[in-house]
Protein backbone atom coordinates (compact mmCIF):
# COMPACT_ATOMS: atom_id res chain seq x y z
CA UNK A 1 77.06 171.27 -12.64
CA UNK A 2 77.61 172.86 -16.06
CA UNK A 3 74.25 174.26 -17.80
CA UNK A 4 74.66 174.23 -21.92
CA UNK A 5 72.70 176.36 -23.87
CA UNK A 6 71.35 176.14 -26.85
CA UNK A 7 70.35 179.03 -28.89
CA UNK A 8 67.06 178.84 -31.09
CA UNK A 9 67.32 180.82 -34.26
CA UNK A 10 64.00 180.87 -35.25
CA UNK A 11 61.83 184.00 -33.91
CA UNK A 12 58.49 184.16 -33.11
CA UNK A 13 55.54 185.63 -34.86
CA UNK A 14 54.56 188.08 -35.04
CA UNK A 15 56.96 189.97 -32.55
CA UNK A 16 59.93 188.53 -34.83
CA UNK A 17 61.96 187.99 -31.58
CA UNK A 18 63.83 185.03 -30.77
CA UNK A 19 61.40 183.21 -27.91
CA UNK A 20 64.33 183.78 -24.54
CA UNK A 21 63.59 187.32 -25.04
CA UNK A 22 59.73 187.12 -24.45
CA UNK A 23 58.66 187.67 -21.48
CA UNK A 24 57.09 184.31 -19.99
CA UNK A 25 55.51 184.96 -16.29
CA UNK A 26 56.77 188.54 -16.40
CA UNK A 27 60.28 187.59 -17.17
CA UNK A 28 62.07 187.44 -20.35
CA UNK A 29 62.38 183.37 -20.97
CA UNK A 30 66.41 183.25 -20.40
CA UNK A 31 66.13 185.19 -17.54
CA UNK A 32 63.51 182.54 -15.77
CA UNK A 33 65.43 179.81 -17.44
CA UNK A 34 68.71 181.01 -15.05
CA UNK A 35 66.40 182.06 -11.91
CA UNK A 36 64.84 178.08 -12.11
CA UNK A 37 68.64 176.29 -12.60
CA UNK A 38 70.38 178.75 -10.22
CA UNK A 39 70.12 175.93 -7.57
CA UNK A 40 71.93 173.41 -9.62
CA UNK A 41 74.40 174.88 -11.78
CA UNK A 42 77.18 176.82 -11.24
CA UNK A 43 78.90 177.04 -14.11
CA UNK A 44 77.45 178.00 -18.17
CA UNK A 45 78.60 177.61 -21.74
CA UNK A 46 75.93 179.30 -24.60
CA UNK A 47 75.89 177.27 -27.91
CA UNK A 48 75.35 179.39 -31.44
CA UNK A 49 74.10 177.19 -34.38
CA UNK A 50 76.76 174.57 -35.93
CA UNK A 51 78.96 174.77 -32.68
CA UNK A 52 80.34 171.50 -31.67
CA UNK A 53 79.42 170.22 -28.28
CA UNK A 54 82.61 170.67 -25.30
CA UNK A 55 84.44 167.55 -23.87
CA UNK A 56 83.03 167.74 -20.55
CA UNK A 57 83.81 165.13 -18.11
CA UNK A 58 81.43 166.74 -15.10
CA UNK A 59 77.96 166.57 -14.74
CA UNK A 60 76.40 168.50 -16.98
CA UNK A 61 72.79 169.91 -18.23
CA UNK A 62 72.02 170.82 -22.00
CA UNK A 63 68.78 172.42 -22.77
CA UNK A 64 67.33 174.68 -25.95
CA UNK A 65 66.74 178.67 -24.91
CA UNK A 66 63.28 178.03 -26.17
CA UNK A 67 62.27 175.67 -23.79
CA UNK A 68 59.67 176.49 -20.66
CA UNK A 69 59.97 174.39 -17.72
CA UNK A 70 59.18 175.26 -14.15
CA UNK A 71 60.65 174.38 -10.68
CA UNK A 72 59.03 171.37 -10.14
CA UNK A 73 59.20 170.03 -13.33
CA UNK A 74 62.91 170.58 -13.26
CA UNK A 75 63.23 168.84 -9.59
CA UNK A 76 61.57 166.08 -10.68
CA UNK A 77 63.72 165.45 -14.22
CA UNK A 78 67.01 165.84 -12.31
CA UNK A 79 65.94 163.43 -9.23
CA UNK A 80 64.88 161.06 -11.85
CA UNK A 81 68.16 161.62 -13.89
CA UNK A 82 70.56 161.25 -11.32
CA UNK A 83 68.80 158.05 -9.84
CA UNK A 84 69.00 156.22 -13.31
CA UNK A 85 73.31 157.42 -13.33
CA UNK A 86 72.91 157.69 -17.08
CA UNK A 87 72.89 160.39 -19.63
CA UNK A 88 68.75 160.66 -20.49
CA UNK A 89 66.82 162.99 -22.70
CA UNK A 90 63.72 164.62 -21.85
CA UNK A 91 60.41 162.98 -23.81
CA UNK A 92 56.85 162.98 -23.02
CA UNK A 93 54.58 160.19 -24.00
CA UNK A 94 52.35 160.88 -26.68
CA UNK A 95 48.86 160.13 -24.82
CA UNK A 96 49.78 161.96 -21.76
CA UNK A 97 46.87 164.79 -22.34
CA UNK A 98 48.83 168.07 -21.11
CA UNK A 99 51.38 167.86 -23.78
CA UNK A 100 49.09 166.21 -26.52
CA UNK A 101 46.24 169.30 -26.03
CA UNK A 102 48.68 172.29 -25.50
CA UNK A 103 52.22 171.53 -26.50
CA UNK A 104 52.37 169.38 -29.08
CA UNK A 105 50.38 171.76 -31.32
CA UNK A 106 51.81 174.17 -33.37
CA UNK A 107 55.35 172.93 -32.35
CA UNK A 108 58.47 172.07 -34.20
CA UNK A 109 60.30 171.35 -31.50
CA UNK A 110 60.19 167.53 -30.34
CA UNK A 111 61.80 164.52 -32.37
CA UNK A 112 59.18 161.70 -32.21
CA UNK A 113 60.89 158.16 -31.19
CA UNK A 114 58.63 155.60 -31.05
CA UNK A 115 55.54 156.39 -28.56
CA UNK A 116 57.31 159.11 -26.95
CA UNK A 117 58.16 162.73 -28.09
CA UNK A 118 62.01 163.98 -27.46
CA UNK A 119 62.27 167.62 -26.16
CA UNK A 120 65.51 169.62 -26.45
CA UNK A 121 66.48 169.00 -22.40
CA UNK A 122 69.47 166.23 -21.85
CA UNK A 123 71.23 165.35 -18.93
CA UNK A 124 74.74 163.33 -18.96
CA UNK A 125 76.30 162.34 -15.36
CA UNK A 126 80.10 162.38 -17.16
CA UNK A 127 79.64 164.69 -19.65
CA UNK A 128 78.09 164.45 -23.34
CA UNK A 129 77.54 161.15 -25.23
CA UNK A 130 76.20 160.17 -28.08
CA UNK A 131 74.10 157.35 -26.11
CA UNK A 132 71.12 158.41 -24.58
CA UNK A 133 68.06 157.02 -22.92
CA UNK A 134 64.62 159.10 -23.17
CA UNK A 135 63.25 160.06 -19.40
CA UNK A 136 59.48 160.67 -19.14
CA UNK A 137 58.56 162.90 -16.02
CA UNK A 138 54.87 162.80 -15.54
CA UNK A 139 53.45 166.30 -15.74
CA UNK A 140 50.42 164.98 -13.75
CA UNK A 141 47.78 166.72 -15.48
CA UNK A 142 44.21 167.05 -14.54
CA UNK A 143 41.33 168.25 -16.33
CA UNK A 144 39.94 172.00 -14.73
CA UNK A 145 37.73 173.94 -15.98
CA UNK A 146 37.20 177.54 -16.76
CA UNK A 147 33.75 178.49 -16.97
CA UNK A 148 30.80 176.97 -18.00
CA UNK A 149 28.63 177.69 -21.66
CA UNK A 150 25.92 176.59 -23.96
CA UNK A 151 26.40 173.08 -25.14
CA UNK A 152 27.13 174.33 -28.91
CA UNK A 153 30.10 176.18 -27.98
CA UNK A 154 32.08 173.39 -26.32
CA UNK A 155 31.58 169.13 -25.78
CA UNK A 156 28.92 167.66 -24.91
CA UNK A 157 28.84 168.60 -21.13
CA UNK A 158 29.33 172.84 -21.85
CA UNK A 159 32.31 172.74 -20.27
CA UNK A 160 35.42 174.49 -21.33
CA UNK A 161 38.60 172.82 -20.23
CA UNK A 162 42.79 172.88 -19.78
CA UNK A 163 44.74 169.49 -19.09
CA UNK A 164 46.62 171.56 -16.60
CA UNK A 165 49.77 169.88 -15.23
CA UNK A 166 51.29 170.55 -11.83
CA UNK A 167 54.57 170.05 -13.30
CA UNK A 168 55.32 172.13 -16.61
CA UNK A 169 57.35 172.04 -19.85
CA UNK A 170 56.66 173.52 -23.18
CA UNK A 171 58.61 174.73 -26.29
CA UNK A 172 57.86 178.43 -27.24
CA UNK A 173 57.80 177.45 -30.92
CA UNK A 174 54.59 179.66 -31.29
CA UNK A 175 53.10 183.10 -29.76
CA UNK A 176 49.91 180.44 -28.49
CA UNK A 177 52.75 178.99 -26.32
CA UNK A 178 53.30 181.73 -24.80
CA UNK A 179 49.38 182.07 -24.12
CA UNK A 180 49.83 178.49 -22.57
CA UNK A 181 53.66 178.69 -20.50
CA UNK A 182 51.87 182.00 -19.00
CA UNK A 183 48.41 181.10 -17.99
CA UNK A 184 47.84 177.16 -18.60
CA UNK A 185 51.15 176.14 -17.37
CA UNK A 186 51.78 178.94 -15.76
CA UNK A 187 48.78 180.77 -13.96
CA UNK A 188 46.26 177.69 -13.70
CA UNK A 189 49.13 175.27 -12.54
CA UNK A 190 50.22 177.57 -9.64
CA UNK A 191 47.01 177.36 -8.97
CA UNK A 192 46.53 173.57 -9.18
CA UNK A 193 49.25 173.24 -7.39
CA UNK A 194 48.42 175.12 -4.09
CA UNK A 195 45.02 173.60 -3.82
CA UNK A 196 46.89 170.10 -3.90
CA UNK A 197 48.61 170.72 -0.94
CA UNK A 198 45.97 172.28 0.58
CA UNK A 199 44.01 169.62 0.10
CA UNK A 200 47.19 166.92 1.14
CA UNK A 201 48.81 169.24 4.03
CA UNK A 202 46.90 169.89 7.00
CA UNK A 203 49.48 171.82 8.85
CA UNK A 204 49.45 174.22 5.74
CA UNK A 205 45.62 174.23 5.78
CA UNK A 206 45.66 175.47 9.28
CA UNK A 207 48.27 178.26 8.72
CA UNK A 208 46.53 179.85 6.14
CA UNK A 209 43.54 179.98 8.00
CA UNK A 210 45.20 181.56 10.97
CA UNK A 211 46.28 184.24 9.17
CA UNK A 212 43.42 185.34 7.45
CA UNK A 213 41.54 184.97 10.56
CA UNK A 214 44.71 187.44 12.48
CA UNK A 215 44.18 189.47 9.15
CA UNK A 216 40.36 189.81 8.77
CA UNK A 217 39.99 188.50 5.78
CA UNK A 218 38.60 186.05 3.53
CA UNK A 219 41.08 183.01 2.57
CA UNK A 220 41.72 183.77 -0.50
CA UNK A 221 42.76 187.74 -0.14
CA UNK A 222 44.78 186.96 2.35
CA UNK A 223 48.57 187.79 2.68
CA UNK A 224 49.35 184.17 2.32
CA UNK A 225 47.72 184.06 -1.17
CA UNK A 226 48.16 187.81 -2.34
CA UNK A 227 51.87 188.93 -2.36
CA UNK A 228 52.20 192.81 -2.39
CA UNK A 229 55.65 194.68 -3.35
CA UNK A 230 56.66 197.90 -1.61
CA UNK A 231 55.12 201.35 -2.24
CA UNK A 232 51.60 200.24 -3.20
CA UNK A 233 49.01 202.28 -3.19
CA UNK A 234 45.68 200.05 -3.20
CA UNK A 235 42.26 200.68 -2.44
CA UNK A 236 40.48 199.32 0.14
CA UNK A 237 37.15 198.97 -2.12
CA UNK A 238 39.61 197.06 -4.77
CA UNK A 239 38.92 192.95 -4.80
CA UNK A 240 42.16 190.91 -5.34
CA UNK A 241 41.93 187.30 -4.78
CA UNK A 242 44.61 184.73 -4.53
CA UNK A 243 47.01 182.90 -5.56
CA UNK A 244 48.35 186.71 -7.27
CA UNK A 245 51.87 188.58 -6.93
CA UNK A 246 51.95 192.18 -7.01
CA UNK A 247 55.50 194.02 -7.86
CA UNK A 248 56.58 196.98 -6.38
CA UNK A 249 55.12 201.11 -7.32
CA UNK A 250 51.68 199.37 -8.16
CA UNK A 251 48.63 201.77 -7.61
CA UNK A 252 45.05 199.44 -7.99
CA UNK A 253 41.98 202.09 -7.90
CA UNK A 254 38.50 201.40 -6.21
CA UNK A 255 36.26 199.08 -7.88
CA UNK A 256 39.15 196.53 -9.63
CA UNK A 257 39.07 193.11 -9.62
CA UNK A 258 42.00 190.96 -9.29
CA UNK A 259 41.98 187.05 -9.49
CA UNK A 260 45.24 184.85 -10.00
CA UNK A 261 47.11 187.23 -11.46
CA UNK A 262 51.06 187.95 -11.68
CA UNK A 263 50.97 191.85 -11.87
CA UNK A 264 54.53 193.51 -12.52
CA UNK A 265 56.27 196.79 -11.10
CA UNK A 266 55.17 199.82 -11.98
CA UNK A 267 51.72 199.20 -13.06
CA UNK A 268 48.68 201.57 -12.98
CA UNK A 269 45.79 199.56 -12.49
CA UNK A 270 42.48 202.30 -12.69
CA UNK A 271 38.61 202.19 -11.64
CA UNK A 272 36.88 199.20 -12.36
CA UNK A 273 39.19 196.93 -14.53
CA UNK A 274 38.78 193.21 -14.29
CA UNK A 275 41.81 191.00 -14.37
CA UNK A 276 41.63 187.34 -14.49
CA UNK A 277 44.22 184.69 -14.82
CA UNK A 278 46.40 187.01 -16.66
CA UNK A 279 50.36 188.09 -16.51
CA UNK A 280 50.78 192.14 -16.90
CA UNK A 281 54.07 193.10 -17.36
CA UNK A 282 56.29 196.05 -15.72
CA UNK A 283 55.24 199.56 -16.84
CA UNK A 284 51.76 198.86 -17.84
CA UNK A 285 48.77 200.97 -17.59
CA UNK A 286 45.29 200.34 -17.87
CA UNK A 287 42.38 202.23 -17.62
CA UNK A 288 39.27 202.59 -16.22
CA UNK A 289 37.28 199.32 -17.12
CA UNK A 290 39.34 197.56 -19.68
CA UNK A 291 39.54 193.68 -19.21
CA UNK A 292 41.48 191.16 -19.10
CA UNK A 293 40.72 187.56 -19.15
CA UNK A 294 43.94 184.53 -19.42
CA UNK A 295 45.72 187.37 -21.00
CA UNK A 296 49.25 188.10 -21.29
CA UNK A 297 50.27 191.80 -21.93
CA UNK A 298 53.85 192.64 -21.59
CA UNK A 299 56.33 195.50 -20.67
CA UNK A 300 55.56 199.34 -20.79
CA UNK A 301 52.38 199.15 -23.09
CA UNK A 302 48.61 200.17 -22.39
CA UNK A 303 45.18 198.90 -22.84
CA UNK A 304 43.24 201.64 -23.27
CA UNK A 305 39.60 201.69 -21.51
CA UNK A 306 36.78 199.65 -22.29
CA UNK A 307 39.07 197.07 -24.18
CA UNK A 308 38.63 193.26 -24.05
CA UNK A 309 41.03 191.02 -24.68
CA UNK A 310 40.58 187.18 -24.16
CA UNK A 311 42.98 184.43 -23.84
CA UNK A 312 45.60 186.65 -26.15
CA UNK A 313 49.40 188.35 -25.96
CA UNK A 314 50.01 191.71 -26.24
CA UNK A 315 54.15 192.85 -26.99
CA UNK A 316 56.31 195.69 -25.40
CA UNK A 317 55.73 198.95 -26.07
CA UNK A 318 51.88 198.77 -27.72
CA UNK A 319 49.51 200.64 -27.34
CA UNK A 320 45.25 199.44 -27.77
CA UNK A 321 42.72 202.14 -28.13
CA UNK A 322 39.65 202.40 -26.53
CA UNK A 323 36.58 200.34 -27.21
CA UNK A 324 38.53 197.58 -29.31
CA UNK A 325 37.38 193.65 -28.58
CA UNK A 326 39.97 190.84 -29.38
CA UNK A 327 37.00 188.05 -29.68
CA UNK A 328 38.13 184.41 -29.61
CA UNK A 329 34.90 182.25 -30.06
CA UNK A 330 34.84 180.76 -33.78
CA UNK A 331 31.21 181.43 -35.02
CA UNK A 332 32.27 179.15 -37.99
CA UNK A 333 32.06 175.54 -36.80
CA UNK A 334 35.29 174.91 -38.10
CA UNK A 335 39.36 174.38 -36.02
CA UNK A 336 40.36 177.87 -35.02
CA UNK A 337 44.15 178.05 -36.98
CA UNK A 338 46.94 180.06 -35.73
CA UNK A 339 50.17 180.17 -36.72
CA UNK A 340 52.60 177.18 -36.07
CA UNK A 341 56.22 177.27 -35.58
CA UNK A 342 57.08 177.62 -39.09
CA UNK A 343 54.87 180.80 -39.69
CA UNK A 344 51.91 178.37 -41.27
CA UNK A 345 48.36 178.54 -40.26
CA UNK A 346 47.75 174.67 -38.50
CA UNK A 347 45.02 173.45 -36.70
CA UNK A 348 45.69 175.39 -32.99
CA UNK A 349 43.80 172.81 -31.12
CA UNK A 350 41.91 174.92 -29.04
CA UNK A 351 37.50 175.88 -29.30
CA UNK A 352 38.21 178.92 -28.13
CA UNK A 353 41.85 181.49 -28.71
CA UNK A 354 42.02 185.05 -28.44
CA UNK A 355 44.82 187.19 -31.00
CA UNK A 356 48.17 187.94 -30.68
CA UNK A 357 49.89 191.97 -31.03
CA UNK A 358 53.63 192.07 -31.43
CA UNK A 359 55.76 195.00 -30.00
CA UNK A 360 55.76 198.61 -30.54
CA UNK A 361 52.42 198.61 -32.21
CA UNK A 362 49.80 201.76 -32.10
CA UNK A 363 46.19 200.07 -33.00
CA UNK A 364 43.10 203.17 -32.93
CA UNK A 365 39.71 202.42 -31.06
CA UNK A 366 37.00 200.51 -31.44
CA UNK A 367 38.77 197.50 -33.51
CA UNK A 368 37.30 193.95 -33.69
CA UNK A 369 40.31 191.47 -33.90
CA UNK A 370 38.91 187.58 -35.09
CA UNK A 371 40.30 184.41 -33.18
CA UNK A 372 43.61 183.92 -33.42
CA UNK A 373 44.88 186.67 -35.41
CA UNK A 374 47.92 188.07 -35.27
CA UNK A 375 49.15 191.42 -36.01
CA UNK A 376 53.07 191.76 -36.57
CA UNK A 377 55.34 194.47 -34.44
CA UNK A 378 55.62 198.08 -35.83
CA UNK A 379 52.09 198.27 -37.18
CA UNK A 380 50.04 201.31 -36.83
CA UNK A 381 46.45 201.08 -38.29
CA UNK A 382 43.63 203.65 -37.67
CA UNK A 383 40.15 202.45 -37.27
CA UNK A 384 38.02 204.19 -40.13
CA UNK A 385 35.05 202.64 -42.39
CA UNK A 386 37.13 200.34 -44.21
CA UNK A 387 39.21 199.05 -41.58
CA UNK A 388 37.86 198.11 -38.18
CA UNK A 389 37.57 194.67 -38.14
CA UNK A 390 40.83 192.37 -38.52
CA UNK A 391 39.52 188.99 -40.31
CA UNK A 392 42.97 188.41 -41.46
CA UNK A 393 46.80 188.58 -40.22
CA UNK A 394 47.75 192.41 -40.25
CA UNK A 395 51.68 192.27 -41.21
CA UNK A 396 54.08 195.58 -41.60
CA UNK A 397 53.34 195.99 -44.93
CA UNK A 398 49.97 196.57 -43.88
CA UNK A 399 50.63 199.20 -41.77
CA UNK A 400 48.88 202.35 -41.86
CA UNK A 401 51.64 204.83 -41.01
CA UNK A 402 52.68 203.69 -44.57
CA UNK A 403 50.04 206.85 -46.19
CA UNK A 404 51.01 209.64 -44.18
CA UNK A 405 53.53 212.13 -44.61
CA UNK A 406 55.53 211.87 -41.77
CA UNK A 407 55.59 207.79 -41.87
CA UNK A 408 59.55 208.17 -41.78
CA UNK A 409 59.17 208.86 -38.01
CA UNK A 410 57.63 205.76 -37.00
CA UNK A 411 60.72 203.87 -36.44
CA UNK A 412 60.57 199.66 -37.48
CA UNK A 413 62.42 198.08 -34.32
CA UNK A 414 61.00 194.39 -34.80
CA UNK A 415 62.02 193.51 -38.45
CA UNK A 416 61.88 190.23 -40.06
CA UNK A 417 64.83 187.61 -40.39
CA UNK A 418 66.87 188.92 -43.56
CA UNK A 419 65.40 191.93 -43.54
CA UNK A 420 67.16 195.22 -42.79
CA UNK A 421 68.91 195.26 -39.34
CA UNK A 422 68.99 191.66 -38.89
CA UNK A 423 71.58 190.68 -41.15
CA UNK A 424 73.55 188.99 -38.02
CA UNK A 425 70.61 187.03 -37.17
């Protein structure tokens, strides 16, 4: 089968980088885009803006490089597609609560028609036609929780909740949707998925129990559940729990805590830091007790210690001084905003969000960061008495390495469309 792709020109703040090059479940998004059709297509043709569609005559899948789906949301679209022998077009319906919580908001991406939203993902059994059918998949979402607080904060019942579907697809049209292809539909879902069939397969049941009875262990930091790369080095008074995949070179020091995690290669994981239901990419260090909670930090950057980020996404390359707190509770009653997928503050749908840092940014210690703020790549800022809490969206012209004499070092590697270095964007 031939795979088309479509390229999306419009990058994402505030690491001004085309979404296939950030890094969704510790791979950059074309990367995990080829790894999910590898068992379907063998041949590809890439798309740039105003190119005209090929006569194709073969079975053939078109999809935009923005566009998150997963393995068994994929399976399902193309058993469903094939069955019908028609070209179709990906759509979900517009009550189905997965898509109308987390994906829908803040997106540009989906054409409505009728009660159903269109996503950029088509399939034609003969090649490309103009005539197409819309094909709803069922993401089969169900409603889990996350922890449990004071009436005010959330609905009626205190709970906090994700429609999390066991079958995922999302448009990165914003960085939240990274926050939600990573840990929503990403880290909760794997998740929701493995105590399905738990739940449904009792030869699976029994095999897991076996071998964390063979292993001495409890279920859930068992081998089955915790997937280690070669050359750890881990302590035996560390606490990982399952489902969580470690890369390879990873040292985790006494005292850590590790649930549901995807951890990368590379990564220095010291004394008593607490991960939860977060995605840390390749080259990452973090020391003794900073935090992370549904938190997505990618390649080669640090969080220094005594940091807390919540339910945010950290760039390549950045570094987070000691002390700061990224806080993502509104104490306004009010929507949190964030920015949408044309760089506009909208309603993100969401009680609680953390902030988003773009790449190769150098932030001092002991900064408070509001809900869903963003701070764009290439930004340095010092914490002093004027400047240590972040109430509104820090962009380069912001910077701090602006005032000092040797600000010509500090290189800008991330700039904005139509600004130097991206003319050929």
């Amino acid at each position: 089968m031939l795979k088309i792709i479509l390229n999306e020109e419009k990058p994402i703040a505030p690491f001004n980088e085309f979404a296939r090059d950030l890094r969704i479940q510790n791979r950059p998004l074309w990367l995990h885009q080829r790894d999910v059709l590898a068992p379907y297509t063998t041949r590809e043709l890439e798309l740039k803006a105003n190119q005209r569609m090929p006569a194709e005559r073969g079975e053939t899948l078109v999809y935009r490089d923005n566009l998150f789906f997963d393995e068994e949301y994929l399976k399902a679209f193309l058993f469903a597609a094939r069955k019908k022998k028609r070209a179709v077009r990906a759509a979900f319906p517009a009550d189905d609560p997965a898509f109308k919580e987390h994906a829908l908001p803040l997106s540009t991406s989906y054409t409505p028609a009728g009660g159903v939203f269109l996503a950029d993902l088509w399939y034609y059994p003969k090649g490309p036609v103009a005539d197409v059918e819309p094909l709803v998949i069922d993401l089969e979402a169900r409603e889990v929780g996350y922890y449990h607080v004071p009436t005010y904060m959330a609905d009626q019942s205190g709970d906090l909740t994700f429609q999390v579907p066991l079958r995922a697809c999302i448009a990165i049209d914003s960085w939240v949707h990274v926050f939600i292809a990573d840990e929503v539909f990403g880290l909760f879902s794997r998740a929701a998925r493995f105590e399905k069939r738990l739940g449904e397969d009792l030869g699976f049941k029994l095999g897991i129990l076996r071998r964390a009875l063979f292993e001495g262990r409890q279920i859930l930091e068992c081998s089955a559940l915790v997937k280690i790369g070669k050359n750890c080095v881990i302590d035996p008074r560390a606490i990982i729990h399952g489902p969580t995949t470690i890369g390879d070179n990873v040292t985790i020091n006494a005292g850590a805590v590790v649930e549901n995690c995807i951890i990368g290669n590379n990564v220095n994981v010291s004394q008593d830091v607490q991960l939860m239901l977060s995605v840390v990419g390749d080259g990452t260090f973090l020391p003794f007790r900073a935090a992370l909670f549904m938190t997505t930090v990618m390649d080669n950057s640090m969080i220094a210690q005594n940091t807390c980020l919540q339910m945010c996404v950290v760039g390549r390359n950045t570094f987070i001084g000691a002390g700061s707190t990224f806080t993502d509770f509104n104490l306004i009653p009010a929507p949190i905003r964030a920015l949408d997928g044309k760089g506009k503050l909208s309603v993100a749908n969401r009680p609680v969000i953390g902030g988003a840092v773009g790449h190769n940014c150098r932030l001092g210690s002991g900064m408070i960061v509001y809900p869903a703020r963003t701070i764009e790549s290439d930004v340095v800022l010092f914490a002093s008495k004027e400047r240590r809490v972040i109430d509104k969206d820090i962009r380069y012209e912001d910077s701090d390495h602006h005032k000092l004499k040797f600000a010509s070092l500090h290189k800008r590697l991330y700039p904005r469309p139509g600004e130097a270095g991206l003319e050929s964007w």
